[in-house]
N, C-alpha and C. Protein backbone atom coordinates (compact mmCIF):
# COMPACT_ATOMS: atom_id res chain seq x y z
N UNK A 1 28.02 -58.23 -51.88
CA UNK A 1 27.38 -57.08 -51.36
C UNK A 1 26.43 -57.47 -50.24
N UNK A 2 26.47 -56.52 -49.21
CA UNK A 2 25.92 -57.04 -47.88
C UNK A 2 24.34 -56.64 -48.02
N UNK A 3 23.43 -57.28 -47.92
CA UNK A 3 22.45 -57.40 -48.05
C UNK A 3 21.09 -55.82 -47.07
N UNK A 4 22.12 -55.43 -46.04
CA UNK A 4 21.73 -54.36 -45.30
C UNK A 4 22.41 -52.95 -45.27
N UNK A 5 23.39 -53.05 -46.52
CA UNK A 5 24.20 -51.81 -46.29
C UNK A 5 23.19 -50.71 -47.88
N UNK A 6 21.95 -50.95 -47.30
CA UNK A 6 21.34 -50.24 -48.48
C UNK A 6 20.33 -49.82 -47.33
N UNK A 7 20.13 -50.18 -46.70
CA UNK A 7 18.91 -49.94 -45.26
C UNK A 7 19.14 -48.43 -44.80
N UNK A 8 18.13 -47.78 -44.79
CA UNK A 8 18.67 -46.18 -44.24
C UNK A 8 17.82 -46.35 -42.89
N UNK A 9 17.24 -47.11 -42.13
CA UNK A 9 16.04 -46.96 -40.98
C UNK A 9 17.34 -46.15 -39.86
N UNK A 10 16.99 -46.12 -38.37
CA UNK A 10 17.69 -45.82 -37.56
C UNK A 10 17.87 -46.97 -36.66
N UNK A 11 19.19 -46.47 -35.81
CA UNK A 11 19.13 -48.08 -35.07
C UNK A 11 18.57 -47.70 -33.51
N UNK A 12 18.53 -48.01 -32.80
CA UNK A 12 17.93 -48.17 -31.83
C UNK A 12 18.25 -46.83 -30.93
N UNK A 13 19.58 -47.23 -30.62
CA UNK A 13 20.58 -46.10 -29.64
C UNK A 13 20.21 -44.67 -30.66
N UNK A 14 19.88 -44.12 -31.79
CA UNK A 14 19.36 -43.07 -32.24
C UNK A 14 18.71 -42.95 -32.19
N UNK A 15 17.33 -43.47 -32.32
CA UNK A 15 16.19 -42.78 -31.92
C UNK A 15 16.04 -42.98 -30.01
N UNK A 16 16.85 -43.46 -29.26
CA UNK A 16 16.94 -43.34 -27.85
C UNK A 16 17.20 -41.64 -27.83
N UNK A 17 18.61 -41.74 -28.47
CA UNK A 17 19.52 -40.45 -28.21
C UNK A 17 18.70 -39.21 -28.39
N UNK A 18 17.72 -39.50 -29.92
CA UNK A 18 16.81 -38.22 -30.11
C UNK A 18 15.95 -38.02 -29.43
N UNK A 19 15.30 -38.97 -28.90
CA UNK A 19 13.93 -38.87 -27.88
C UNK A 19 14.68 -38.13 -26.76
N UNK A 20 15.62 -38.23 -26.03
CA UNK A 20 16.60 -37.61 -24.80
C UNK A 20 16.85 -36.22 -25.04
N UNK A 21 17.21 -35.84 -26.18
CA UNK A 21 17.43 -35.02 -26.53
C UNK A 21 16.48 -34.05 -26.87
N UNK A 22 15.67 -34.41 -27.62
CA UNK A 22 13.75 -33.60 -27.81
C UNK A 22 13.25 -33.65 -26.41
N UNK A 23 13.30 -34.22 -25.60
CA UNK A 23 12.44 -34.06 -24.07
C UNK A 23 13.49 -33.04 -23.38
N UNK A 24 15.12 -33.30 -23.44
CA UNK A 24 16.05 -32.50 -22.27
C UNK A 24 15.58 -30.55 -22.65
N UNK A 25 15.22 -30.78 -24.32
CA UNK A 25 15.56 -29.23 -24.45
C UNK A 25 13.47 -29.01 -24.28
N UNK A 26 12.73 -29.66 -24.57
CA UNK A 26 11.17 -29.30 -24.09
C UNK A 26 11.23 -28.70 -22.82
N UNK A 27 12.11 -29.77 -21.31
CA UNK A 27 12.47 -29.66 -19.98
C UNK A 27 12.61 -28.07 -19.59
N UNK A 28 13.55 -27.60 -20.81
CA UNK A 28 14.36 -26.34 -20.69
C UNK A 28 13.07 -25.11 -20.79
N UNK A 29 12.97 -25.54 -21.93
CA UNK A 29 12.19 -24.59 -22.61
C UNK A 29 10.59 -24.41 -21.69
N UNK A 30 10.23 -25.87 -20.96
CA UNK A 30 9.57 -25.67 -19.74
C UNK A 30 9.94 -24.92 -19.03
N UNK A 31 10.71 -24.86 -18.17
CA UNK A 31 11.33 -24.32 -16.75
C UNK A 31 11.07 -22.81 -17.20
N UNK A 32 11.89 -22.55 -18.66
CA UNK A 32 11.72 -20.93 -18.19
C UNK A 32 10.12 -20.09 -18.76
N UNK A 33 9.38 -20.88 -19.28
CA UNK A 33 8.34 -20.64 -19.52
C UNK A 33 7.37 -20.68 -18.08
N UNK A 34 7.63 -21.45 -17.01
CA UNK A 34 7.10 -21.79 -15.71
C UNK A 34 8.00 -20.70 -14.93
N UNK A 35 8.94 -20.68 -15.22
CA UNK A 35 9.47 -19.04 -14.47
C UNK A 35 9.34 -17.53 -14.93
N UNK A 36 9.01 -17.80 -16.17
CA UNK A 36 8.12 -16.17 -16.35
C UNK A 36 6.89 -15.87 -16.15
N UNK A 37 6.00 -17.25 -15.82
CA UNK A 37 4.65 -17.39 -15.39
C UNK A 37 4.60 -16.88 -14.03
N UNK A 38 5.89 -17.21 -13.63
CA UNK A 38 5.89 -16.96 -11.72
C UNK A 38 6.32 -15.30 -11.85
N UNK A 39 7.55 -14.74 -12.72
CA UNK A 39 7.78 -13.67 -12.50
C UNK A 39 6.60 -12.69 -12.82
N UNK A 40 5.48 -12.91 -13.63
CA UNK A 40 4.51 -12.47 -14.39
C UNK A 40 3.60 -11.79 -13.01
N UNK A 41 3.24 -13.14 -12.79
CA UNK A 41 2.33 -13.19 -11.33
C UNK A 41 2.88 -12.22 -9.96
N UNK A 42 4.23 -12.50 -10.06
CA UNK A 42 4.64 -11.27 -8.48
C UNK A 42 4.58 -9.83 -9.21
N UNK A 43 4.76 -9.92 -10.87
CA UNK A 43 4.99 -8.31 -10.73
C UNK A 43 3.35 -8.07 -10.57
N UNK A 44 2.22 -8.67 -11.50
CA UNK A 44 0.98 -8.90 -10.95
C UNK A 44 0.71 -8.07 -9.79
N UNK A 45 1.16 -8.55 -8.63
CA UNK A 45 1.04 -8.79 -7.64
C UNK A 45 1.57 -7.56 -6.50
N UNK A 46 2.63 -6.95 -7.28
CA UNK A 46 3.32 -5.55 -6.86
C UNK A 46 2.71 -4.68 -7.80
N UNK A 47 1.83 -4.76 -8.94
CA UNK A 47 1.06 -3.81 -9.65
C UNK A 47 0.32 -3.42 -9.03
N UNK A 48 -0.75 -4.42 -8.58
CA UNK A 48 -2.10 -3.90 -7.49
C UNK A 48 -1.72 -3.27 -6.45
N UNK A 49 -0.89 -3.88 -5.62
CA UNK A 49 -0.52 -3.42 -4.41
C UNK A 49 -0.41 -1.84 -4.76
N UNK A 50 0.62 -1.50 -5.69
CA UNK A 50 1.09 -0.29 -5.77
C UNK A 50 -0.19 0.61 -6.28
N UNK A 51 -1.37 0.14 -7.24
CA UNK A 51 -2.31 1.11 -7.13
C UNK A 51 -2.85 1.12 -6.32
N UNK A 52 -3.19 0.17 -5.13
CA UNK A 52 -4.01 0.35 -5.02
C UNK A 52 -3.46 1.36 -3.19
N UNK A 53 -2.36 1.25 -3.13
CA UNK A 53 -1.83 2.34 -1.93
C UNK A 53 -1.88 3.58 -2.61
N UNK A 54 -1.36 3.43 -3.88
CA UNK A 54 -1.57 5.15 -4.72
C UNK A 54 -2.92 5.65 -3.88
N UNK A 55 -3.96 5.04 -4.28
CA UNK A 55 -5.28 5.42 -4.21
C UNK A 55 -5.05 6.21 -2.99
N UNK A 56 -4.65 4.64 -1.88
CA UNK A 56 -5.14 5.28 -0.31
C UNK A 56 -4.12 6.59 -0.21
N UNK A 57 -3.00 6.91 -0.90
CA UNK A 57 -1.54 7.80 -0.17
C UNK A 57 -2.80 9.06 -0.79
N UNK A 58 -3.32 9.24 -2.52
CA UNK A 58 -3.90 10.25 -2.67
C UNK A 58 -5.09 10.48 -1.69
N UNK A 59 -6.34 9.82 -1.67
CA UNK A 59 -6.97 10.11 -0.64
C UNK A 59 -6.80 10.93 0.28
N UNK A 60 -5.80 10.23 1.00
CA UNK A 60 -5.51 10.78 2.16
C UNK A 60 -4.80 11.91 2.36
N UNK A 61 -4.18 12.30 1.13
CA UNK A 61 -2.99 13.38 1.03
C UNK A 61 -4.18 14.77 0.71
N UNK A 62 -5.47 14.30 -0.45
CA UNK A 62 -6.50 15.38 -0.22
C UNK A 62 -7.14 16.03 0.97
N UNK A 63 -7.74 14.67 1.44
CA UNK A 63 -8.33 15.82 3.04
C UNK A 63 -7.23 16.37 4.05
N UNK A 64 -6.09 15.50 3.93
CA UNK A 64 -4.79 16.48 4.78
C UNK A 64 -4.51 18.20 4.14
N UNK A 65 -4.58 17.49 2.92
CA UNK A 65 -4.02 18.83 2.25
C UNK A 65 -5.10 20.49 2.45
N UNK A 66 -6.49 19.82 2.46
CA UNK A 66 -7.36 20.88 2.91
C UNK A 66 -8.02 20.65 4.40
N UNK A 67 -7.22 20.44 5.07
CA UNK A 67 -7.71 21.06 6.49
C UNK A 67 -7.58 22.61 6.72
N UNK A 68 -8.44 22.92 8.04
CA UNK A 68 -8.08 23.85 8.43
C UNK A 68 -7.95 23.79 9.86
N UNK A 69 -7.29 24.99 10.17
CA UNK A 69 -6.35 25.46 11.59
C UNK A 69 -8.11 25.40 12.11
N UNK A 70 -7.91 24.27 13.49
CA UNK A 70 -8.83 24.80 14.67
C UNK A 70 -8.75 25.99 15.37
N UNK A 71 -9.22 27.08 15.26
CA UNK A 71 -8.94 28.38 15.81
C UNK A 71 -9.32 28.15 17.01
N UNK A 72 -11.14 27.53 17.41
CA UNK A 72 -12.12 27.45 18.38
C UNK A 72 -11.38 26.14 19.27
N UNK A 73 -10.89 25.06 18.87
CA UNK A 73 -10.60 23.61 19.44
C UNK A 73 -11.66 22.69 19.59
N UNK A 74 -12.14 22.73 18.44
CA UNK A 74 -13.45 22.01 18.54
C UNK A 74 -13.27 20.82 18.47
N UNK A 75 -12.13 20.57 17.70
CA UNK A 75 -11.77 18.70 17.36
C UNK A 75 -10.11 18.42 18.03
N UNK A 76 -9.54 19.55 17.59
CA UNK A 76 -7.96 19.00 18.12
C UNK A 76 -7.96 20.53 19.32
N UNK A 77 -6.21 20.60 19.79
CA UNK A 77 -5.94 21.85 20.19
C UNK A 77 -6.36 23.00 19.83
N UNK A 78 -6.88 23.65 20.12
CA UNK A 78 -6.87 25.45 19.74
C UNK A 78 -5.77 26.02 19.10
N UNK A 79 -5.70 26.47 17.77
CA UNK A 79 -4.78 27.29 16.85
C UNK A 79 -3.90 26.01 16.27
N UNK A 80 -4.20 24.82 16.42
CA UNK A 80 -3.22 23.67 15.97
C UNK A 80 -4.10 23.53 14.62
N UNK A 81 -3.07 22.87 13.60
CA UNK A 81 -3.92 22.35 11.97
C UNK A 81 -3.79 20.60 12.07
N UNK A 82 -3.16 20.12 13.00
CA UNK A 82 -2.96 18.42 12.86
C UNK A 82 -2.67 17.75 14.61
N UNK A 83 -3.19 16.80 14.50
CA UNK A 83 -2.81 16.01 15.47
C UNK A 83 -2.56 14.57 16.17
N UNK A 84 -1.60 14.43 16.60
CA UNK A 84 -1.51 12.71 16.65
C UNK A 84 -2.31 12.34 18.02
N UNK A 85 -3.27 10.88 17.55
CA UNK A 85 -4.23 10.77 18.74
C UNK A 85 -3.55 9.40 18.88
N UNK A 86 -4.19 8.92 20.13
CA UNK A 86 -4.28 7.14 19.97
C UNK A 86 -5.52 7.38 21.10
N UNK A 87 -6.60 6.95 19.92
CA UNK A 87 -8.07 6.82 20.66
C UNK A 87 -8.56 5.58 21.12
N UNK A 88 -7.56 4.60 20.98
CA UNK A 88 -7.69 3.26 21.70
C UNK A 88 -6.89 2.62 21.72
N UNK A 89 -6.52 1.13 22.04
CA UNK A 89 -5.26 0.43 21.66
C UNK A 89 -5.21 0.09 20.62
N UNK A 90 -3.90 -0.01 20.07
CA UNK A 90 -3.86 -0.43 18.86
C UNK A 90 -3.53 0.22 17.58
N UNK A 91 -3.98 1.65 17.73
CA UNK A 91 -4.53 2.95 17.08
C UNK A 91 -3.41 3.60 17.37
N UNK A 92 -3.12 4.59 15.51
CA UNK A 92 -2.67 5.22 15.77
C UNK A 92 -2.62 6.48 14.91
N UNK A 93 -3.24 7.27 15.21
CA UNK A 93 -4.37 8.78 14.52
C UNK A 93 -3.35 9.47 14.04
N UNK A 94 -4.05 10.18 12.95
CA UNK A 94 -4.06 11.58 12.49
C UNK A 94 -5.00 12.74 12.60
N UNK A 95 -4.93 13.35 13.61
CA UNK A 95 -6.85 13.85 13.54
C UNK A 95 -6.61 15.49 12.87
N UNK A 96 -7.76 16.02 12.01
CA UNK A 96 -7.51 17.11 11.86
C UNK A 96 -9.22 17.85 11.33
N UNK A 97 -9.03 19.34 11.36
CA UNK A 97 -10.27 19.99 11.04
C UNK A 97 -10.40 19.30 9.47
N UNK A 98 -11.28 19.10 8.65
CA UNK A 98 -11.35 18.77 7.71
C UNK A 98 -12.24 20.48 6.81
N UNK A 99 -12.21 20.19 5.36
CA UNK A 99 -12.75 21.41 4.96
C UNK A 99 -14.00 22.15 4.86
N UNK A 100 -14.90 20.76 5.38
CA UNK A 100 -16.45 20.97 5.86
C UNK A 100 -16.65 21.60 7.80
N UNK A 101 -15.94 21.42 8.15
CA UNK A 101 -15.18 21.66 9.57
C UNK A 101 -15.59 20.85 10.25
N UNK A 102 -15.29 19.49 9.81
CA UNK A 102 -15.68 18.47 11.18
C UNK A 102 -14.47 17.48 11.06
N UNK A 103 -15.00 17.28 12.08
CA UNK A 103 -13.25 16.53 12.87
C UNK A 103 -13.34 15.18 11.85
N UNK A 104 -12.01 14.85 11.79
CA UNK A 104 -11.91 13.49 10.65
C UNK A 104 -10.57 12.94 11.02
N UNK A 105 -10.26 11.56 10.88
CA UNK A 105 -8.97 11.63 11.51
C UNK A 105 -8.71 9.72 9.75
N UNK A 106 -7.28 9.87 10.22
CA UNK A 106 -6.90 8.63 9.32
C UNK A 106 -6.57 7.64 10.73
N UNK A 107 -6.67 6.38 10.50
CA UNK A 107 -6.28 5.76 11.37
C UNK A 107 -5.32 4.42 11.11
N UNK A 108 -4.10 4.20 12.08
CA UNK A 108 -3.63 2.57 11.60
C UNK A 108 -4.17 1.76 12.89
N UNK A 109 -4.50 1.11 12.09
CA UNK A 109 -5.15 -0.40 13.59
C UNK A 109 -4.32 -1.16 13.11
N UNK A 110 -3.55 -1.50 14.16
CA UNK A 110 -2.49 -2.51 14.65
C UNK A 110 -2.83 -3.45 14.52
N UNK A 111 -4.50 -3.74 15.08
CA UNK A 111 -4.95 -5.70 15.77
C UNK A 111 -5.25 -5.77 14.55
N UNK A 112 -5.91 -4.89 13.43
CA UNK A 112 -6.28 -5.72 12.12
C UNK A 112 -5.32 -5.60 10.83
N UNK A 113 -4.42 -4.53 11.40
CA UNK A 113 -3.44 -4.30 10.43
C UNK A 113 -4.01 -3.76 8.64
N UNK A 114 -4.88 -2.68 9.17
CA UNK A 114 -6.01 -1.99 8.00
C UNK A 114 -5.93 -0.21 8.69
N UNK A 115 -5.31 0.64 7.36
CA UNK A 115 -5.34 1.84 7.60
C UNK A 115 -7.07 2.21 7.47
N UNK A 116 -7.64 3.03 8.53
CA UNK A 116 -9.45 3.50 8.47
C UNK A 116 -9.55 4.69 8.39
N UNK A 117 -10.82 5.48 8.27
CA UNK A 117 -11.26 6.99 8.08
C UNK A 117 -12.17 7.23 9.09
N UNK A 118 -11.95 7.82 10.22
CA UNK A 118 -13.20 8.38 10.94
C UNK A 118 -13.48 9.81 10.73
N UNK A 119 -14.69 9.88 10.97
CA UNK A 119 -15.30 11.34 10.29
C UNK A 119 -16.19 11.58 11.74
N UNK A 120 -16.55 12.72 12.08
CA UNK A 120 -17.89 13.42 12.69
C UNK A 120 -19.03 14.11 11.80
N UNK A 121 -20.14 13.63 12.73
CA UNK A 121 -21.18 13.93 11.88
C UNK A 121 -21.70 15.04 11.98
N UNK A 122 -21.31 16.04 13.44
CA UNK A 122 -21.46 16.95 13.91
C UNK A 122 -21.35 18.27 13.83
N UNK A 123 -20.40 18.51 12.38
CA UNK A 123 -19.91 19.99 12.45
C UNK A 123 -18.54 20.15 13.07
N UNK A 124 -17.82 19.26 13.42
CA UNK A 124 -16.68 19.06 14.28
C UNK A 124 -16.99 19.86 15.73
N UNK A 125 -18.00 19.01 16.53
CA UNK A 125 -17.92 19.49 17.85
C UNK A 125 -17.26 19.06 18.90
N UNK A 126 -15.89 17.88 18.73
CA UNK A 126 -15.25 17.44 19.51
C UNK A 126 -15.50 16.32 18.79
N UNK A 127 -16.19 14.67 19.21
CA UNK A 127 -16.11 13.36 19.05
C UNK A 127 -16.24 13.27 17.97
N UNK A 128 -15.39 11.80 17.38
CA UNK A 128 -15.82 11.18 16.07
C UNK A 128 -17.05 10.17 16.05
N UNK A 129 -18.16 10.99 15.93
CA UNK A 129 -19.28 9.77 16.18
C UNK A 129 -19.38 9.22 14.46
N UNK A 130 -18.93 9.50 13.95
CA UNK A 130 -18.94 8.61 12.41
C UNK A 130 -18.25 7.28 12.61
N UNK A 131 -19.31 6.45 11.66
CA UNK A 131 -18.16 5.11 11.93
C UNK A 131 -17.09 5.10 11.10
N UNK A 132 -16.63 4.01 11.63
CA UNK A 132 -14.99 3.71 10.77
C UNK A 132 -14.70 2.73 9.42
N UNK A 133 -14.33 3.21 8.74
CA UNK A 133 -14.28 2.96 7.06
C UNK A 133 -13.05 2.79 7.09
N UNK A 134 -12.79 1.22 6.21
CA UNK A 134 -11.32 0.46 6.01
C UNK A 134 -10.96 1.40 4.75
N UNK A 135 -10.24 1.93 4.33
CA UNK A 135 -10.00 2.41 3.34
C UNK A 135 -8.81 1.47 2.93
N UNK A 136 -7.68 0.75 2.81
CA UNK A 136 -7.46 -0.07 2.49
C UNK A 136 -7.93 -2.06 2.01
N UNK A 137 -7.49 -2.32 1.31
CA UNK A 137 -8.29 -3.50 1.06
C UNK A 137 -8.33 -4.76 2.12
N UNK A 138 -8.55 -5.13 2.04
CA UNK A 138 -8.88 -6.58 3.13
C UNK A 138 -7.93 -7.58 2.50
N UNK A 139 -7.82 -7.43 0.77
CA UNK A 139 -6.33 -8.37 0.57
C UNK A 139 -5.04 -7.86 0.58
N UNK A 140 -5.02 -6.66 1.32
CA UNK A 140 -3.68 -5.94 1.91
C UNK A 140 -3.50 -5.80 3.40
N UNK A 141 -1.81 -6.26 4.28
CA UNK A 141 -2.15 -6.47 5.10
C UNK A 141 -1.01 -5.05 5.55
N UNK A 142 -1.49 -3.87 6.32
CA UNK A 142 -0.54 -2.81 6.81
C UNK A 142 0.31 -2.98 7.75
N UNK A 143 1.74 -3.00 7.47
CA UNK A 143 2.35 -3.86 8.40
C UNK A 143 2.91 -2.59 9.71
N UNK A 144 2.95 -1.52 9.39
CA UNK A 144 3.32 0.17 10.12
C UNK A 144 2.54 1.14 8.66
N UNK A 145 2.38 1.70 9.95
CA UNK A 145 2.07 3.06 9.43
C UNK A 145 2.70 4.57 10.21
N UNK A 146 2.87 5.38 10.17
CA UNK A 146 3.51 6.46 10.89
C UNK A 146 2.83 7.99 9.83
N UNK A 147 2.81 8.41 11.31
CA UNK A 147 2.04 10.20 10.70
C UNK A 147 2.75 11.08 11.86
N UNK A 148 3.74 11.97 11.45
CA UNK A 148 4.66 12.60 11.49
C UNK A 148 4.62 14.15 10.95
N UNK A 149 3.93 14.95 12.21
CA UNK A 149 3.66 16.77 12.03
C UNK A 149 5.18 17.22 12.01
N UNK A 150 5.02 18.29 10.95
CA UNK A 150 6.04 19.05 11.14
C UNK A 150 5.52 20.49 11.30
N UNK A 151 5.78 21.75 11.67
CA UNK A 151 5.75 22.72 11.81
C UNK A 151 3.93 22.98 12.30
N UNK A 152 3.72 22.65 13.30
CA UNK A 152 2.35 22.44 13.40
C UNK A 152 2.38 23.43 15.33
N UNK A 153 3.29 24.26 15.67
CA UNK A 153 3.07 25.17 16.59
C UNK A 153 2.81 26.54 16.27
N UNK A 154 1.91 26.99 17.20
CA UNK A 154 1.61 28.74 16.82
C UNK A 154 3.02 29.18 17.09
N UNK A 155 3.30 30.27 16.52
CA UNK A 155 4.73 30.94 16.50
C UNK A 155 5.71 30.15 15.90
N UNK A 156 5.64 29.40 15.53
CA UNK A 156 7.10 28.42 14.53
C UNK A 156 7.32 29.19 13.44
N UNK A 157 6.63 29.59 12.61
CA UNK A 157 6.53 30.38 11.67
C UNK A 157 6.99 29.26 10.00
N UNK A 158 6.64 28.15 10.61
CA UNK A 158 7.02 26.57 9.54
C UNK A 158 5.30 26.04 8.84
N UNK A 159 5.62 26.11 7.89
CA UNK A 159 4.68 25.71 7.21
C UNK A 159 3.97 24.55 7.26
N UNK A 160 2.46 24.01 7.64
CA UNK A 160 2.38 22.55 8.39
C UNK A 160 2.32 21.47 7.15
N UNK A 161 2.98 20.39 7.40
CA UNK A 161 3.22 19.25 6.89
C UNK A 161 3.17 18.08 7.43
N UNK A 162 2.54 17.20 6.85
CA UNK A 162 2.46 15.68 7.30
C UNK A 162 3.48 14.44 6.51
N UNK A 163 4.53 13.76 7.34
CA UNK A 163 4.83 13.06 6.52
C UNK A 163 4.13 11.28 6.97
N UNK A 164 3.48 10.70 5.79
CA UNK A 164 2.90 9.67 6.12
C UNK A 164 3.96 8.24 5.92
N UNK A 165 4.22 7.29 6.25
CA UNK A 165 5.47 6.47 5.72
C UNK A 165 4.83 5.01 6.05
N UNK A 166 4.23 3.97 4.69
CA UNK A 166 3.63 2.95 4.90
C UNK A 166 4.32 2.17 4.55
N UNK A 167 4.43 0.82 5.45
CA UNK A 167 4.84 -0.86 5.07
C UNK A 167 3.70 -1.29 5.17
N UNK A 168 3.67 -2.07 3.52
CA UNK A 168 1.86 -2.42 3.06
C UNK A 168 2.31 -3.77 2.21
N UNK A 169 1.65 -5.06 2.14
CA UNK A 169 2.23 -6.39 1.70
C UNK A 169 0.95 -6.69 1.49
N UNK A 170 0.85 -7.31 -0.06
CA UNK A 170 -0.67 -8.29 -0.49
C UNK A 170 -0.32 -9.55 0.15
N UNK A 171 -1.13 -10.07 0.54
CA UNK A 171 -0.74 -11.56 0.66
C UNK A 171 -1.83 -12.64 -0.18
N UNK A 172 -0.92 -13.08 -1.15
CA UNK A 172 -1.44 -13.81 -2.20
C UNK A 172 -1.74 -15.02 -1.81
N UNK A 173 -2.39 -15.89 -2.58
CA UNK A 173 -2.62 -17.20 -2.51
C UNK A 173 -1.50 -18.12 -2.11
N UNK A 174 -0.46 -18.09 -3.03
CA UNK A 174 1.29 -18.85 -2.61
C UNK A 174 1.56 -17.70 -2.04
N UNK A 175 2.66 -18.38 -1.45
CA UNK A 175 3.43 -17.34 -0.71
C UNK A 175 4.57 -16.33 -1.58
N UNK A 176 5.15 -17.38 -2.41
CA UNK A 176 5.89 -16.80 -3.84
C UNK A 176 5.71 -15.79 -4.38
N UNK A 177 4.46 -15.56 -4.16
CA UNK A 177 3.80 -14.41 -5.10
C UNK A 177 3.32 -13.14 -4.41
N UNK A 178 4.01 -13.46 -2.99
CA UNK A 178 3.34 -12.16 -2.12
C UNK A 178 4.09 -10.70 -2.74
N UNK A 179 3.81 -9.54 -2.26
CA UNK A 179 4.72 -8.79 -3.23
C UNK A 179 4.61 -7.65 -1.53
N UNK A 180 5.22 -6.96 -1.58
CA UNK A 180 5.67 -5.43 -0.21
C UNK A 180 5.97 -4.68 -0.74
N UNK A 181 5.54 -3.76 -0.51
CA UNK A 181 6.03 -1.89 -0.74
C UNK A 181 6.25 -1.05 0.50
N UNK A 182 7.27 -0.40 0.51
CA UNK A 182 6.73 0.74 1.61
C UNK A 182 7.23 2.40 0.72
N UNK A 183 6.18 2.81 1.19
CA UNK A 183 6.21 3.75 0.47
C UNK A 183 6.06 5.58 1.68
N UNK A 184 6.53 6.54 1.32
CA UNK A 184 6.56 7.83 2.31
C UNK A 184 6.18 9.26 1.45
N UNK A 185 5.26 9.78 1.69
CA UNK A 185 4.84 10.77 1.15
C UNK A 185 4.98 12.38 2.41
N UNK A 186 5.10 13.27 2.06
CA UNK A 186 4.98 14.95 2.94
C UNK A 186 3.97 15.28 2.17
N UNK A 187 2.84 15.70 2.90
CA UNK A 187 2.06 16.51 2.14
C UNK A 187 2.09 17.82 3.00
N UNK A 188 2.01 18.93 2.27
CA UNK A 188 1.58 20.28 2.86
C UNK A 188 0.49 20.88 2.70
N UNK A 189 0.07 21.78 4.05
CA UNK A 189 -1.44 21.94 4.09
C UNK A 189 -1.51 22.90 3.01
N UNK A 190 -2.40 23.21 2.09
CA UNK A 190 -2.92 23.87 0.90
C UNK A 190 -2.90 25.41 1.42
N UNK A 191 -3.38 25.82 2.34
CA UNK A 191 -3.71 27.10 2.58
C UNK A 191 -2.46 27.43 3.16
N UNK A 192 -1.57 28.88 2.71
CA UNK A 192 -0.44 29.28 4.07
C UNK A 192 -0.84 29.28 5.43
N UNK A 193 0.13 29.15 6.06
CA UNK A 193 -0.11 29.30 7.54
C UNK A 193 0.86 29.39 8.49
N UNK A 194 1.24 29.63 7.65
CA UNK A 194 2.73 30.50 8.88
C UNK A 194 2.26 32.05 9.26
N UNK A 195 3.23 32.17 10.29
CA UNK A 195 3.15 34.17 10.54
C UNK A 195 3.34 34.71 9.44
């Protein structure tokens, strides 16, 4: 009787094979644990974004929604409810009576790529002497913006509407994790105003 055929230890090449084998499937079980960390983080990342344009689309969809028709032309045309300005380079307006009656406009700036709010302090007597308020965040970068009147002539007999249509991108720390939305809203002015 052979002196080692009573030995149960392992031989070498088995505990190689098991160690290979316990690390290949850890490897595994890494990777996709490090890829739901990443998928975690972009949706993260398209969460904020998306409230936090909610915010700006509502905002902005309120004071559109209660303007009123310049009868006098104190801020835009005479008998107009909306209007597209470009009050400098870069710029590119929405101006309208607001419901306190002073001129207020939304703005996209191109050079900083940040939708703003200008207001008058005046009663709407023509200029926006209010300053300008980023209403988007500083870790969002606006890549277009567009403001688009519809039915906004005396005699059309069309109900006035704005359609707003944003390309808006966080830009995260990695690049991996950046996340884009574009998103398009119509709002209609609250009060009738057709013939």
């Amino acid at each position: 009787m052979n002196q080692f055929s009573n030995n149960k230890g392992f031989t070498l090449i088995e505990v190689v094979v098991s160690i290979f084998m316990f690390f290949s499937i850890f490897v595994v079980i890494l990777g996709f644990f490090g890829y739901a960390v990443k998928g975690q983080k972009k949706a993260l990342a398209s969460q904020e974004i998306s409230d936090q344009i909610s915010y700006v689309m509502e905002y902005m969809s309120r004071s559109i929604r209660m303007a009123n028709k310049d009868v006098g032309g104190t801020c835009i045309a005479a008998g107009k409810n909306y209007e597209i300005t470009t009050p400098m380079a870069g710029y590119s307006c929405i101006r309208f009576l607001n419901y306190d009656n002073k001129c207020q406009e939304f703005c996209f700036d191109s050079n900083n790529n940040q939708l703003k709010r200008r207001k008058s302090g005046d009663g709407g007597s023509g200029g926006l002497v209010g300053s300008e308020v980023d209403i988007t965040s500083s870790k969002l970068k606006v890549n277009s913006a567009q403001f688009n009147i519809i039915g906004n002539g005396i005699g059309d007999n069309i109900q006035p509407k704005i359609t707003i249509s944003l390309d808006v991108e966080k830009n995260a720390e990695k690049p991996e994790y950046n996340a884009q939305i574009k998103i398009q809203s119509t709002i209609s002015q609250r009060n009738l105003d057709t013939n």
